[in-house]
Protein backbone atom coordinates (compact mmCIF):
# COMPACT_ATOMS: atom_id res chain seq x y z
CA UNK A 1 80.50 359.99 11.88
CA UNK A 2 77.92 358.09 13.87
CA UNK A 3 78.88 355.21 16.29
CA UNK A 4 75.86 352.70 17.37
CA UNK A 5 76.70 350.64 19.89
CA UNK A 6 73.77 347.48 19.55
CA UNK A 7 72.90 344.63 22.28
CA UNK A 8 70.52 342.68 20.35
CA UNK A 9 69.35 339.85 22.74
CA UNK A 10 67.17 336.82 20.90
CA UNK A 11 63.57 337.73 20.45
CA UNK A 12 60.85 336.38 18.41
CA UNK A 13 60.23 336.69 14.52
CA UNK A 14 57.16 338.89 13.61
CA UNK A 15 54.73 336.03 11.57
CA UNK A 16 54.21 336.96 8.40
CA UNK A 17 51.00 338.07 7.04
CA UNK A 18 49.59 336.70 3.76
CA UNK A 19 47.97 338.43 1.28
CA UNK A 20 44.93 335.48 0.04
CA UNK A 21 44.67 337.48 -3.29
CA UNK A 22 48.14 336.64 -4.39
CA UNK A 23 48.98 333.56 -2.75
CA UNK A 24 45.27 331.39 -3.01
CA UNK A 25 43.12 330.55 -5.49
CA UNK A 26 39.70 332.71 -5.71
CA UNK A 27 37.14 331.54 -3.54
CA UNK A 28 33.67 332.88 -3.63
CA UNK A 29 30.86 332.60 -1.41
CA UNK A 30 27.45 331.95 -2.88
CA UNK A 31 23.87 331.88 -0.78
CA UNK A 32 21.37 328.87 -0.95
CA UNK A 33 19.32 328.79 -3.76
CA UNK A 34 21.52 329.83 -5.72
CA UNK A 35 24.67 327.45 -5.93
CA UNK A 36 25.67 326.45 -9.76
CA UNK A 37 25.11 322.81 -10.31
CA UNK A 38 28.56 320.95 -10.63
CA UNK A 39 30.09 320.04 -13.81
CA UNK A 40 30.78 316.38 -15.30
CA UNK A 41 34.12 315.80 -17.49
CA UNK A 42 33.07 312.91 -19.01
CA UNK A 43 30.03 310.57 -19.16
CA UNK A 44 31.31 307.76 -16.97
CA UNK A 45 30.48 306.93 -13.60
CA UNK A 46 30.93 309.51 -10.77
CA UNK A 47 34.23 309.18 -8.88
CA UNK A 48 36.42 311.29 -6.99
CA UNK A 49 38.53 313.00 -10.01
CA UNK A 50 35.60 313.69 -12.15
CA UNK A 51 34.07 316.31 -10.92
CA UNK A 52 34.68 319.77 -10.10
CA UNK A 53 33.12 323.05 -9.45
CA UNK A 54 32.51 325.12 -12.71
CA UNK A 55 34.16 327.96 -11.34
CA UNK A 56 37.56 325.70 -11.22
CA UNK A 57 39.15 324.14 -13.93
CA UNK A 58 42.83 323.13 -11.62
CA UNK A 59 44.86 326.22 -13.26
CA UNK A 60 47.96 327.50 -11.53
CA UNK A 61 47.16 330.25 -9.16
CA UNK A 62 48.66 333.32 -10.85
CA UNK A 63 49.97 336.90 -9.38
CA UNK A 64 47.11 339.00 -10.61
CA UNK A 65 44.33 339.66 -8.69
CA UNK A 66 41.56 337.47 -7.20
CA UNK A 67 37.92 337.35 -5.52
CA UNK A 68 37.72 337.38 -2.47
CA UNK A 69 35.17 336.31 -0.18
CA UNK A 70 32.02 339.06 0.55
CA UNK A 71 29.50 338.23 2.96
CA UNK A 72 29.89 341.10 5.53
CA UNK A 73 26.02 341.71 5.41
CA UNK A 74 26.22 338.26 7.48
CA UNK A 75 28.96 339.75 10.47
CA UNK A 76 27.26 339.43 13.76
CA UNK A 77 24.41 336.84 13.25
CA UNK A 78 25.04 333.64 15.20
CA UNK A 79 26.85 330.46 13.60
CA UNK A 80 24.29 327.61 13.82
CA UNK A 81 26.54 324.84 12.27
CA UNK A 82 29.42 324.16 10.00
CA UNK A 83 29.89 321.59 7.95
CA UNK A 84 32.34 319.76 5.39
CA UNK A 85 31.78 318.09 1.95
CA UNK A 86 34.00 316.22 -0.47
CA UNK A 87 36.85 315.25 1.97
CA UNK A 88 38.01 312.05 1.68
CA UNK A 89 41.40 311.71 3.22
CA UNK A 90 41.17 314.34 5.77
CA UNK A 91 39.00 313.49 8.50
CA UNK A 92 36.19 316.08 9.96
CA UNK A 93 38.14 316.66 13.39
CA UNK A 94 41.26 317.55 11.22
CA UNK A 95 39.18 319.71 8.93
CA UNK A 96 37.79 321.71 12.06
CA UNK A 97 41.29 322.00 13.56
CA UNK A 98 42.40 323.96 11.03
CA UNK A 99 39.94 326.92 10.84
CA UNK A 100 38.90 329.37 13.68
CA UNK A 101 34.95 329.57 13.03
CA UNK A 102 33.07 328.08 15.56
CA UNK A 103 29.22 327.22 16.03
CA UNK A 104 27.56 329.12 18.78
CA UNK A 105 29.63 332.28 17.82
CA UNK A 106 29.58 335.39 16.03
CA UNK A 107 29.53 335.01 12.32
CA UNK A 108 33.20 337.01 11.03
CA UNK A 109 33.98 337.27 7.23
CA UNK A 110 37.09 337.97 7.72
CA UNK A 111 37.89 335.31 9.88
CA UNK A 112 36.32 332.98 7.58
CA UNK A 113 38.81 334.55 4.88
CA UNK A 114 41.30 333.55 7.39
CA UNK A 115 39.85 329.88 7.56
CA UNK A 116 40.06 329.64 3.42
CA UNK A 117 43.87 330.18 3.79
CA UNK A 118 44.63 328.09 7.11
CA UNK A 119 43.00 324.70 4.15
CA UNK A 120 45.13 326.24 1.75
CA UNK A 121 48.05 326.24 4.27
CA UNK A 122 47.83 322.42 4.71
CA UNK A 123 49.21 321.78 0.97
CA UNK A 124 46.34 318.98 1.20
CA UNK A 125 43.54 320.86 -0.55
CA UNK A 126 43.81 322.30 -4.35
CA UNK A 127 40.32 324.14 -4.19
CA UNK A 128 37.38 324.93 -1.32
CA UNK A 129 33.99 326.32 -2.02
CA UNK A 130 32.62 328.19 0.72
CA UNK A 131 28.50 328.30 0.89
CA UNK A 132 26.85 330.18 3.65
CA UNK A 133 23.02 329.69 4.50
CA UNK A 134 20.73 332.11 5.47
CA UNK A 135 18.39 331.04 8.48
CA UNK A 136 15.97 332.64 10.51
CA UNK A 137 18.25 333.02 13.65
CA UNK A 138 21.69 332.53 12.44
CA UNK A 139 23.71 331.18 9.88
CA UNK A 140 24.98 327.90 8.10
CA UNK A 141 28.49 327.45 6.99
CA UNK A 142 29.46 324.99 4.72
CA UNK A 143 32.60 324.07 3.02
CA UNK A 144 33.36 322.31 0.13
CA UNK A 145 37.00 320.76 -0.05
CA UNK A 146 38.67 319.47 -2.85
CA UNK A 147 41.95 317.45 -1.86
CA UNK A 148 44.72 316.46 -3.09
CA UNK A 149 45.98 313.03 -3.48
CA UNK A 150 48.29 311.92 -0.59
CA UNK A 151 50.58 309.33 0.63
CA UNK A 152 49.04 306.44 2.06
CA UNK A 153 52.32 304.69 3.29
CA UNK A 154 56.26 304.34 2.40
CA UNK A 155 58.55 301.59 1.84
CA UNK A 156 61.94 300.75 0.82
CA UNK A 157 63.32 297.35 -0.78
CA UNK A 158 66.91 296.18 -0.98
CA UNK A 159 68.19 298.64 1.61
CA UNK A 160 70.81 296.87 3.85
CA UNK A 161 73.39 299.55 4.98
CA UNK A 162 70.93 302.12 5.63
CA UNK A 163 67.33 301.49 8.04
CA UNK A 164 63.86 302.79 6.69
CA UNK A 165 63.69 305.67 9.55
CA UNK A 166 66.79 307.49 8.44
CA UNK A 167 65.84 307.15 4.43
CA UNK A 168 62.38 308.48 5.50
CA UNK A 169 63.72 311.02 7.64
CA UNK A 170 66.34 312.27 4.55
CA UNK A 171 63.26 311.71 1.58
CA UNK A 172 61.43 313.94 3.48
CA UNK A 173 58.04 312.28 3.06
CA UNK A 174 55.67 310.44 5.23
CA UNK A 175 52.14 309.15 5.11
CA UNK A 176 49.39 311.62 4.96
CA UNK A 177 51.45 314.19 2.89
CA UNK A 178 51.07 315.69 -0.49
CA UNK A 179 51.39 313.58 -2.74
CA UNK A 180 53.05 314.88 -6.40
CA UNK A 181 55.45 313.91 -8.57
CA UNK A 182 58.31 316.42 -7.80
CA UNK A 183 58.42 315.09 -4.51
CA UNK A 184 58.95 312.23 -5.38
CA UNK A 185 61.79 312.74 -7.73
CA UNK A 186 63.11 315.25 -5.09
CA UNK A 187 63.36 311.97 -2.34
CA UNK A 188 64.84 310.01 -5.11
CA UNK A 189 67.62 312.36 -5.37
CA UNK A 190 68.27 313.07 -1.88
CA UNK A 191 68.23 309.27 -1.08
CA UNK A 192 70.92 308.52 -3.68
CA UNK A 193 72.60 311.61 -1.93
CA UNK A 194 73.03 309.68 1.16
CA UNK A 195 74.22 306.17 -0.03
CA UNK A 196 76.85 308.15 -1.79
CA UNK A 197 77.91 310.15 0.77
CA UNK A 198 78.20 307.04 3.21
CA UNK A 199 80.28 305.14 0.69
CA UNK A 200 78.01 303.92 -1.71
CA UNK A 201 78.99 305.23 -5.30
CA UNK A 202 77.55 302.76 -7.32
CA UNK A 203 73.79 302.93 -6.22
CA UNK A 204 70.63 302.83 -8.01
CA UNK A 205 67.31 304.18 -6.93
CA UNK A 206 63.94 303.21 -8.67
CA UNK A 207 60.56 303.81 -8.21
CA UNK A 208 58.37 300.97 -8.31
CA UNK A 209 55.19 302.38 -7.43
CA UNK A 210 53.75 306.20 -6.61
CA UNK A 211 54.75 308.04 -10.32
CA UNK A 212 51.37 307.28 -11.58
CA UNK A 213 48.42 308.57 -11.39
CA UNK A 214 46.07 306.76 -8.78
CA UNK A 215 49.22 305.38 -7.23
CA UNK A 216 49.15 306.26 -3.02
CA UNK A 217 51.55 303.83 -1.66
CA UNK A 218 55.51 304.62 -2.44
CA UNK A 219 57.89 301.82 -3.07
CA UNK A 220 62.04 302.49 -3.51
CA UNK A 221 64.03 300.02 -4.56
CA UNK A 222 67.83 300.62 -3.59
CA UNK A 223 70.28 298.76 -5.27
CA UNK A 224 73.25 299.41 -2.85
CA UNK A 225 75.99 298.27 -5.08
CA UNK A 226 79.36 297.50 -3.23
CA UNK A 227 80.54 300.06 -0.25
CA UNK A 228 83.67 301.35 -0.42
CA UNK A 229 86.24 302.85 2.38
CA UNK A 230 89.18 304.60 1.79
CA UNK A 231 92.29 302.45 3.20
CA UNK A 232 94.99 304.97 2.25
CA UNK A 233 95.78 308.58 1.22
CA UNK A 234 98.62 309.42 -0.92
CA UNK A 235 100.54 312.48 -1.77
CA UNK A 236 103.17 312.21 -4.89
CA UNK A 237 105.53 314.93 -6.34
CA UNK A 238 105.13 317.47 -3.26
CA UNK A 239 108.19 319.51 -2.55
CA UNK A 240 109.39 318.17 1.39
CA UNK A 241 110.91 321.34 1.70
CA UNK A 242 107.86 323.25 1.30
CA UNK A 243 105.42 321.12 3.27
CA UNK A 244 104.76 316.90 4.02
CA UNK A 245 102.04 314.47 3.98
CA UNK A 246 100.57 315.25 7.39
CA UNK A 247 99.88 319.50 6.58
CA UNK A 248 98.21 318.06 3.10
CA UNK A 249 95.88 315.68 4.43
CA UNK A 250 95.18 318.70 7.26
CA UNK A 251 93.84 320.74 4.28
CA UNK A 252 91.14 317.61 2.53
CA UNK A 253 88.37 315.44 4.15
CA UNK A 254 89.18 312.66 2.86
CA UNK A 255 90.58 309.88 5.10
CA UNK A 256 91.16 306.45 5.84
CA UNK A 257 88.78 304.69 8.26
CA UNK A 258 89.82 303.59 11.96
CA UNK A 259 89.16 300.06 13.19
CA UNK A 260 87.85 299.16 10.18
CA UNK A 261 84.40 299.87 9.24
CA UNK A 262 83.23 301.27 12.10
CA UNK A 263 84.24 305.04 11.94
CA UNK A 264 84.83 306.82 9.28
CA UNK A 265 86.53 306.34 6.13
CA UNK A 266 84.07 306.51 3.35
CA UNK A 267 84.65 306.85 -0.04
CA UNK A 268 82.92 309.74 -1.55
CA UNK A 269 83.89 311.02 -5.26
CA UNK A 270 82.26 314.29 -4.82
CA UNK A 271 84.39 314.73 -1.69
CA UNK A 272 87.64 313.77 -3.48
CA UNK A 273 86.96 316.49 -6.10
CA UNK A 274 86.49 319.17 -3.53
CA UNK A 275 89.63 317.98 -1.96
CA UNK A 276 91.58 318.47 -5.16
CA UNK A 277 90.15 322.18 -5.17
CA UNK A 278 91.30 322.94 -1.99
CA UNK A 279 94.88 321.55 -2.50
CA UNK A 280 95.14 323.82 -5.82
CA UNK A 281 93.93 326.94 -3.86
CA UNK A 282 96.83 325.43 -1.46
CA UNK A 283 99.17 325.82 -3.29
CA UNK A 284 98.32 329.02 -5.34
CA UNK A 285 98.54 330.83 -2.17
CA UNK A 286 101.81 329.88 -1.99
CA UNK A 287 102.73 331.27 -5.35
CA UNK A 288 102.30 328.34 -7.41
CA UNK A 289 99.92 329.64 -10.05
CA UNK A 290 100.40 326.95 -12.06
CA UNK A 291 99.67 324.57 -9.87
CA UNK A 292 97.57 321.23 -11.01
CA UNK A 293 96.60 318.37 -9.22
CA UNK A 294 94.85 315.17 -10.15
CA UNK A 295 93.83 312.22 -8.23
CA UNK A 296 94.02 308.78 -8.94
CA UNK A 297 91.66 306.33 -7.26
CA UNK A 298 92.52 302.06 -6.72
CA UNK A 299 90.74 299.47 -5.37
CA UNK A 300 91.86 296.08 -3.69
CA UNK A 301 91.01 292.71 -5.28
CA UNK A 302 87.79 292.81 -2.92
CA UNK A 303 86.45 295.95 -4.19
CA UNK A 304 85.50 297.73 -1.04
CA UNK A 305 88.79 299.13 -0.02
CA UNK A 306 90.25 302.30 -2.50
CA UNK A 307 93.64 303.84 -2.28
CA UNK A 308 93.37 307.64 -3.18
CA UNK A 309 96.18 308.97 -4.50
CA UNK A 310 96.52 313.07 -5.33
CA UNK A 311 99.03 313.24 -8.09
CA UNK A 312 100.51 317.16 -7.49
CA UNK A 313 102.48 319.22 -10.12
CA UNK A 314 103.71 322.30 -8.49
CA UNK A 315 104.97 324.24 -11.08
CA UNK A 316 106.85 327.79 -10.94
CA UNK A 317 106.49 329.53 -7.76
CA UNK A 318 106.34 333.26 -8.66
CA UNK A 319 108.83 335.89 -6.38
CA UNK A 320 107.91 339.33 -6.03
CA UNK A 321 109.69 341.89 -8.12
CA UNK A 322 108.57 345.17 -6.83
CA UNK A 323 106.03 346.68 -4.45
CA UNK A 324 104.74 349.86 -5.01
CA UNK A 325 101.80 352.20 -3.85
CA UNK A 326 99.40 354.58 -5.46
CA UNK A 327 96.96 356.51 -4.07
CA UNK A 328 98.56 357.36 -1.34
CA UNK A 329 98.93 361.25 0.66
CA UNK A 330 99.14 360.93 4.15
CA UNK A 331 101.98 358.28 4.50
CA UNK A 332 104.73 358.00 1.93
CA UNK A 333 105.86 354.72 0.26
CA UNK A 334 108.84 354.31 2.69
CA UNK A 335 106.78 354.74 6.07
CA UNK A 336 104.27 351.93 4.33
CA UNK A 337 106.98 349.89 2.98
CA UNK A 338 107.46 349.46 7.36
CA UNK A 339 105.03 347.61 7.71
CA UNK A 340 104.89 344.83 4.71
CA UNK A 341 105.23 341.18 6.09
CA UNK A 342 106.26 340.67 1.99
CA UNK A 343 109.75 341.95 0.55
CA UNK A 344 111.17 342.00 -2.65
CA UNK A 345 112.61 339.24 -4.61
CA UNK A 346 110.62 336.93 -2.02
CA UNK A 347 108.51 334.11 -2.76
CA UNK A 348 104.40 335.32 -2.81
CA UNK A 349 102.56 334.26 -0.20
CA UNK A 350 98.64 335.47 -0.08
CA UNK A 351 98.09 335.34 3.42
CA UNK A 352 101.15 337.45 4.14
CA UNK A 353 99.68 340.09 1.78
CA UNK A 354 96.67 339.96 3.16
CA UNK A 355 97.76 340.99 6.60
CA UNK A 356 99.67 344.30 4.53
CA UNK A 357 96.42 345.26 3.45
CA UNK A 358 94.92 344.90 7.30
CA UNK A 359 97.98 346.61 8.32
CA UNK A 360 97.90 349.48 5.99
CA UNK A 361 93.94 349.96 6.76
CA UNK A 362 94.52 350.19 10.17
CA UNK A 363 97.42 352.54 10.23
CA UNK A 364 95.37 354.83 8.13
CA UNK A 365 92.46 354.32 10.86
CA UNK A 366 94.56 355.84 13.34
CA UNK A 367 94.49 359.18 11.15
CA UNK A 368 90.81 359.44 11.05
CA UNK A 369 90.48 357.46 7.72
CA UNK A 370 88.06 354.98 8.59
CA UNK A 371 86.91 354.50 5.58
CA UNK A 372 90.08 354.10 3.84
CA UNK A 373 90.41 351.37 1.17
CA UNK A 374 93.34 349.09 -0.01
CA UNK A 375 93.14 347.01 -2.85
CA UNK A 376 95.96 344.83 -4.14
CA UNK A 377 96.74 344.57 -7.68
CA UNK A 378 98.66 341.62 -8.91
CA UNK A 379 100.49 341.95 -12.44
CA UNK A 380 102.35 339.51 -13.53
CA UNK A 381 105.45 339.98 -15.75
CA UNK A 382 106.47 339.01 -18.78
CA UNK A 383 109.40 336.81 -17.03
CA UNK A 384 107.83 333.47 -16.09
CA UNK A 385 108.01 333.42 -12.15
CA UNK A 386 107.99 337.02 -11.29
CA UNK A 387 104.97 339.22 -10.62
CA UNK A 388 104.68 342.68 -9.42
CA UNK A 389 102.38 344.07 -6.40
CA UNK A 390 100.41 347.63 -6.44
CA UNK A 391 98.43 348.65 -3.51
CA UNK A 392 95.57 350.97 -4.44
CA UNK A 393 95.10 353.29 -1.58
CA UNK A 394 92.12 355.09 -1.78
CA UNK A 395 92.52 357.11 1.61
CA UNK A 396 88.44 359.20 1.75
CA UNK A 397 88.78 361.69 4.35
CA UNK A 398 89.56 362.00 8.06
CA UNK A 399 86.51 362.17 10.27
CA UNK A 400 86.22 362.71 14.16
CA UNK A 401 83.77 361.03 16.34
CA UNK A 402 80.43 362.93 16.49
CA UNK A 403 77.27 361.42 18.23
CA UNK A 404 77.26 358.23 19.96
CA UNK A 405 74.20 356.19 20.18
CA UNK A 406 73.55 353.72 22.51
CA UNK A 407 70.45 350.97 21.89
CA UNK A 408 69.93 347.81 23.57
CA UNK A 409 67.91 345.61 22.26
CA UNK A 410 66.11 342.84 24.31
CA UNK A 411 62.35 342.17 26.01
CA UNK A 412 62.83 343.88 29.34
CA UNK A 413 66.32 346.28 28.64
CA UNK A 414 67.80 347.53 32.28
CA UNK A 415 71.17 348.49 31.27
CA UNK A 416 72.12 352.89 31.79
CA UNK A 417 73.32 354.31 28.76
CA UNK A 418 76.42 355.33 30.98
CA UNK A 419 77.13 351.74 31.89
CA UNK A 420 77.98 351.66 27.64
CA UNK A 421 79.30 355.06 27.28
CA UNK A 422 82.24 354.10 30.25
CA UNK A 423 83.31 351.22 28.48
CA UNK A 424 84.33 353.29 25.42
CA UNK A 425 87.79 354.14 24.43
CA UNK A 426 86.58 357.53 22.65
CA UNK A 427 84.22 360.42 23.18
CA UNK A 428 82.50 362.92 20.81
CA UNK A 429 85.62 365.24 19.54
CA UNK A 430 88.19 363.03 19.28
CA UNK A 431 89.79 361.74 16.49
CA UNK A 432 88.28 358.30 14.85
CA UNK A 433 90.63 355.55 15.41
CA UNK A 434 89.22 352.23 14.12
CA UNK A 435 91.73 350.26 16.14
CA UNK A 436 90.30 352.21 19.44
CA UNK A 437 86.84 350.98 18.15
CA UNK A 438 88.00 347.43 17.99
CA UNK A 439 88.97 347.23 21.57
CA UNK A 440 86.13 349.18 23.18
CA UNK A 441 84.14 346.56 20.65
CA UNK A 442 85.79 344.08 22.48
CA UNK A 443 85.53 345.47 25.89
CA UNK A 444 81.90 345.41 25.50
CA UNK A 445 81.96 341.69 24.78
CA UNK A 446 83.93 340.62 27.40
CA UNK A 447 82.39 342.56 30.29
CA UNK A 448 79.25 339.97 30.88
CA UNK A 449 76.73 342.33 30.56
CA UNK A 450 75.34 341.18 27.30
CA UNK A 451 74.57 338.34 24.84
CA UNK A 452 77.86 336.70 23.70
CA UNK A 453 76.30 333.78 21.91
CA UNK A 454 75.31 333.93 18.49
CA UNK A 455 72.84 331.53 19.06
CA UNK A 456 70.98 333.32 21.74
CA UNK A 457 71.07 337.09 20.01
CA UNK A 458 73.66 339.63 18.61
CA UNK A 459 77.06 340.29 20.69
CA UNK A 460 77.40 344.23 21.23
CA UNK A 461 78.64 345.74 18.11
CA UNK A 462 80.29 348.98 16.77
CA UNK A 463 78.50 350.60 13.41
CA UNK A 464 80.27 353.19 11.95
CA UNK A 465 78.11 355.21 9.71
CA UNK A 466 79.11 357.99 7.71
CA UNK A 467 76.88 361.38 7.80
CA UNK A 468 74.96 363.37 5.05
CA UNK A 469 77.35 366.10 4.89
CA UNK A 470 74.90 368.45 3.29
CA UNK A 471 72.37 367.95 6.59
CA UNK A 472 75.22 369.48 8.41
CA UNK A 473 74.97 373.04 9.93
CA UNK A 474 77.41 375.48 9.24
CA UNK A 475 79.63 375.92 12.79
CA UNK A 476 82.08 378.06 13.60
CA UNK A 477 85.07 377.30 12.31
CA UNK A 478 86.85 377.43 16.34
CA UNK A 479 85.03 377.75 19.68
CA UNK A 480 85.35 381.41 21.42
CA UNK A 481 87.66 381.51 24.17
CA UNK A 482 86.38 380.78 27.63
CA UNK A 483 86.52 384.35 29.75
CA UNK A 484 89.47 383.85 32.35
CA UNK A 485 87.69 385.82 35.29
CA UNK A 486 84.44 383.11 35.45
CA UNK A 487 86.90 380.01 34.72
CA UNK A 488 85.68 378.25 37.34
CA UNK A 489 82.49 378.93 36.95
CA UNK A 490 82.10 377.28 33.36
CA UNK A 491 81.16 373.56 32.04
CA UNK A 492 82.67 370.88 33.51
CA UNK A 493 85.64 370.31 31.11
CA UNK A 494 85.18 367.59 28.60
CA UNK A 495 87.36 365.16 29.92
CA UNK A 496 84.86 364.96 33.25
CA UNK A 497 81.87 364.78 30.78
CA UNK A 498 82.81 360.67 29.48
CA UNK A 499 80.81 359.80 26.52
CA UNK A 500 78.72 363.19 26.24
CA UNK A 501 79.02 365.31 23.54
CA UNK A 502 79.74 369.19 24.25
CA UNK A 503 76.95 371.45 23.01
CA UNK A 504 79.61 373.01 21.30
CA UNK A 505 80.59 370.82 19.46
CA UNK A 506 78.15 369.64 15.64
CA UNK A 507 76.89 366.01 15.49
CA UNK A 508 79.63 365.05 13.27
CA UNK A 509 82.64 367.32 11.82
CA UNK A 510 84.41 366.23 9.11
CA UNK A 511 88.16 367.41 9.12
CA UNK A 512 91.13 368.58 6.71
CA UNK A 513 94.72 368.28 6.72
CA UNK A 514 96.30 371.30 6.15
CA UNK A 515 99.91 371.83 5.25
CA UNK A 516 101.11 374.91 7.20
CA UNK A 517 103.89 375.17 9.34
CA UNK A 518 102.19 373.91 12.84
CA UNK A 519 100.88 371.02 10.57
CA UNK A 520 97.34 371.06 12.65
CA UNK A 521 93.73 369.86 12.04
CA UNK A 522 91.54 372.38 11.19
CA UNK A 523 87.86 371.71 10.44
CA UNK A 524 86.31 371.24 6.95
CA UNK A 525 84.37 374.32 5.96
């Protein structure tokens, strides 16, 4: 078994490289003289949608393999200007922000490449046309963009209970962006998002202008519709000996309002329907299996103020019959039956029987079964109420601890391995416990040496893997006696030696009970 004890401390994402062949149009590069003339799609007048380069027709870019740009004979001769053509919403400066090539340097092709995909990268431009001019002492860059349309401003009509800023900042548009029309439907729907979810659930979102073609400026009209608050919560046809109105409204979001309608308190349908989930699962943990609940919603004479009311049909709650166990060697039914929480011809309760199964697990890491596995079985019984309980105890096979490796993680690490390997509850030898792995787990977080907020990196952690037995050499099957006259003259025993595995002693060892009369480990052969 290996143990790898990890300080990962925040550090900065690798950027990702792209591959322009798969993710970008083709773009070719073509020398002067011998440019193909642009094509016409119709015989009107020119205009800014009418023409386009004839090696571009505005197809999807697809996975399979394009051109890329070739003009390495070119690397190393001096750029002598660079220059942009068909832009007309991007302005020059923002043009030459974006790319890398610069006049008065060396001429790159692949950091022109580079500059193809830093337009692409702006989700402004659908196409570019790179031309490069041979002069007598340098070269001429020029590229040809061809944009896409974008948003010339934003507005919203009829909004009242929500300002323009925070329906911009939700839509997720602004001027100068892409314009398309998924976008567009995509703000519609997370607009209409929001008014519901602050209490609106009778609002209407059109479009006026910006879903047709040639359209720039985007217009919303809201129609708000009425907002409603929730003034009361109700529970009917709970058992009071089983739980009360304050434990049920601990389990939903919904709520009634304070002071009003300032805080809180707004009615949201999609919210009452998750509530009603939660209260089911509720109650099925409980035993009720049967369990329904509907809710009935009421508004005042006004219209703005609902009363919510979760109608609850408990049902049968099932008992427990029987408990049994399969699976299971090393403990016997009656030293397991110990430690249940859940007896027989007792009501079910889920998270009872989910502490069994943590219980069982780590009794059998204790053993050396770290890899045990427990798995409930529920059957229920032909007898309405009454359900029996198998536990599934797969138990693998005992393991002691082999190598332990230490890595910490972070820009400038300082920490000794030993300053770990003292903190540990075990040592290579002994016999896996998982619960002794917990608290040297926790040990480690506690003892200020290391990242303990998840925001700011990984918290030490424990990782138990489990070996290739087959990349395992063959050991003895015991260690030769030490010679009495030069006792004091060997090793330091391995108690002195914390958190260093013996030379003696394999990388990992995978052990066997055997039933003889001293009852004792002996190793795996």
């Amino acid at each position: 078994m290996l143990l790898c004890i990890t300080s990962v401390c925040s550090a900065q994402n690798t950027p990702a490289v792209y591959k322009p062949s798969s993710m970008f149009p083709s773009t070719t590069v073509q020398q002067a003289g011998r440019i193909q003339p642009l094509q016409r799609l119709n015989n009107g007048p020119r205009g800014s949608n009418d023409i386009v380069p004839p090696s571009t027709q505005f197809t999807p870019a697809t996975d399979e393999p394009q051109e890329a740009i070739d003009a390495s004979d070119l690397d190393g001769k001096l750029i002598k200007s660079i220059e942009f053509k068909g832009h007309k919403f991007m302005t020059e400066q923002r043009l030459m922000a974006t790319i890398n090539s610069r006049t008065d340097r060396s001429f790159d092709s692949g950091l022109l490449q580079e500059d193809v995909r830093n337009l692409y990268r702006t989700g402004l431009i659908r196409d570019v046309r790179v031309v490069t001019d041979r002069v007598d002492d340098g070269v001429c860059i020029e590229f040809e963009v061809f944009e896409r349309p974008t948003i010339r401003s934003l507005r919203f009509i009829g909004n009242r209970g929500i300002l323009d800023e925070k329906l911009s900042t939700e839509a997720g548009l602004a001027a100068g962006d892409a314009l398309n029309q998924y976008t567009i439907e995509d703000a519609k729907r997370k607009i209409k998002a929001l008014y519901k979810k602050y209490g609106y659930p009778m609002v209407d979102i059109r479009i006026l202008e910006g879903d047709k073609p040639g359209q720039r400026d985007i217009v919303f009209y809201v129609i708000e519709g009425p907002r409603e608050k929730v003034a009361k919560v109700e529970f009917i046809g709970f058992d009071p000996d089983l739980t009360n109105p304050a434990r049920l409204q601990s389990i939903i979001q919904t709520e009634k309002g304070t002071l009003t309608w300032l805080y809180g308190g707004d009615m949201n349908y999609e919210k009452v329907q998750e509530d009603v989930d939660r209260l089911v699962a509720y109650y099925r943990n409980l035993g009720y299996f049967q369990a329904r609940v509907g809710v009935e919603t009421t508004p005042d004479e006004s219209g703005h103020w609902i009363t919510v009311r979760f109608i609850i049909n408990e049902g049968v709650r099932y008992v427990i019959r029987s408990m049994q166990f399969s699976g299971n060697t090393e403990f016997t039914d009656a030293d397991l039956m110990t430690l249940m929480s859940l007896s027989e011809n007792e009501p079910f309760n889920l998270g009872a029987m989910n502490i069994d199964n943590n219980s069982i697990k780590s009794v059998y890491g204790t053993r050396g079964y770290i890899f045990a596995s427990i798995t409930p079985d529920i059957r229920f019984r032909e007898t309405p109420g009454e359900l029996d309980i198998v536990f599934n105890v797969d138990e693998g096979e005992p393991f002691r601890v082999g190598r332990i490796d230490v890595r910490i993680a972070g820009e400038n690490p300082r920490t000794r391995t030993d300053v770990i390997l003292n903190r540990l509850s075990m040592m290579p030898g002994d016999m896996a416990n998982r619960r002794q792995m917990e608290s040297s787990e926790r040990r480690l977080r506690h003892s200020q040496l290391f990242e303990s907020n998840p925001a700011m990196g990984k918290p030490p952690t424990i990782v138990i893997r489990e070996p290739d037995l087959q990349t395992i050499k063959p050991q003895s099957p015991l260690p030769s006696a030490p010679d009495p006259v030069n006792v004091g003259e060997e090793e330091p025993t391995r108690a002195t030696v914390r958190g260093q595995s013996p030379e003696r002693l394999p990388d990992i060892v995978p052990f066997q009970r055997f039933k003889d009369d001293q009852d004792q480990w002996r190793p795996h052969r």
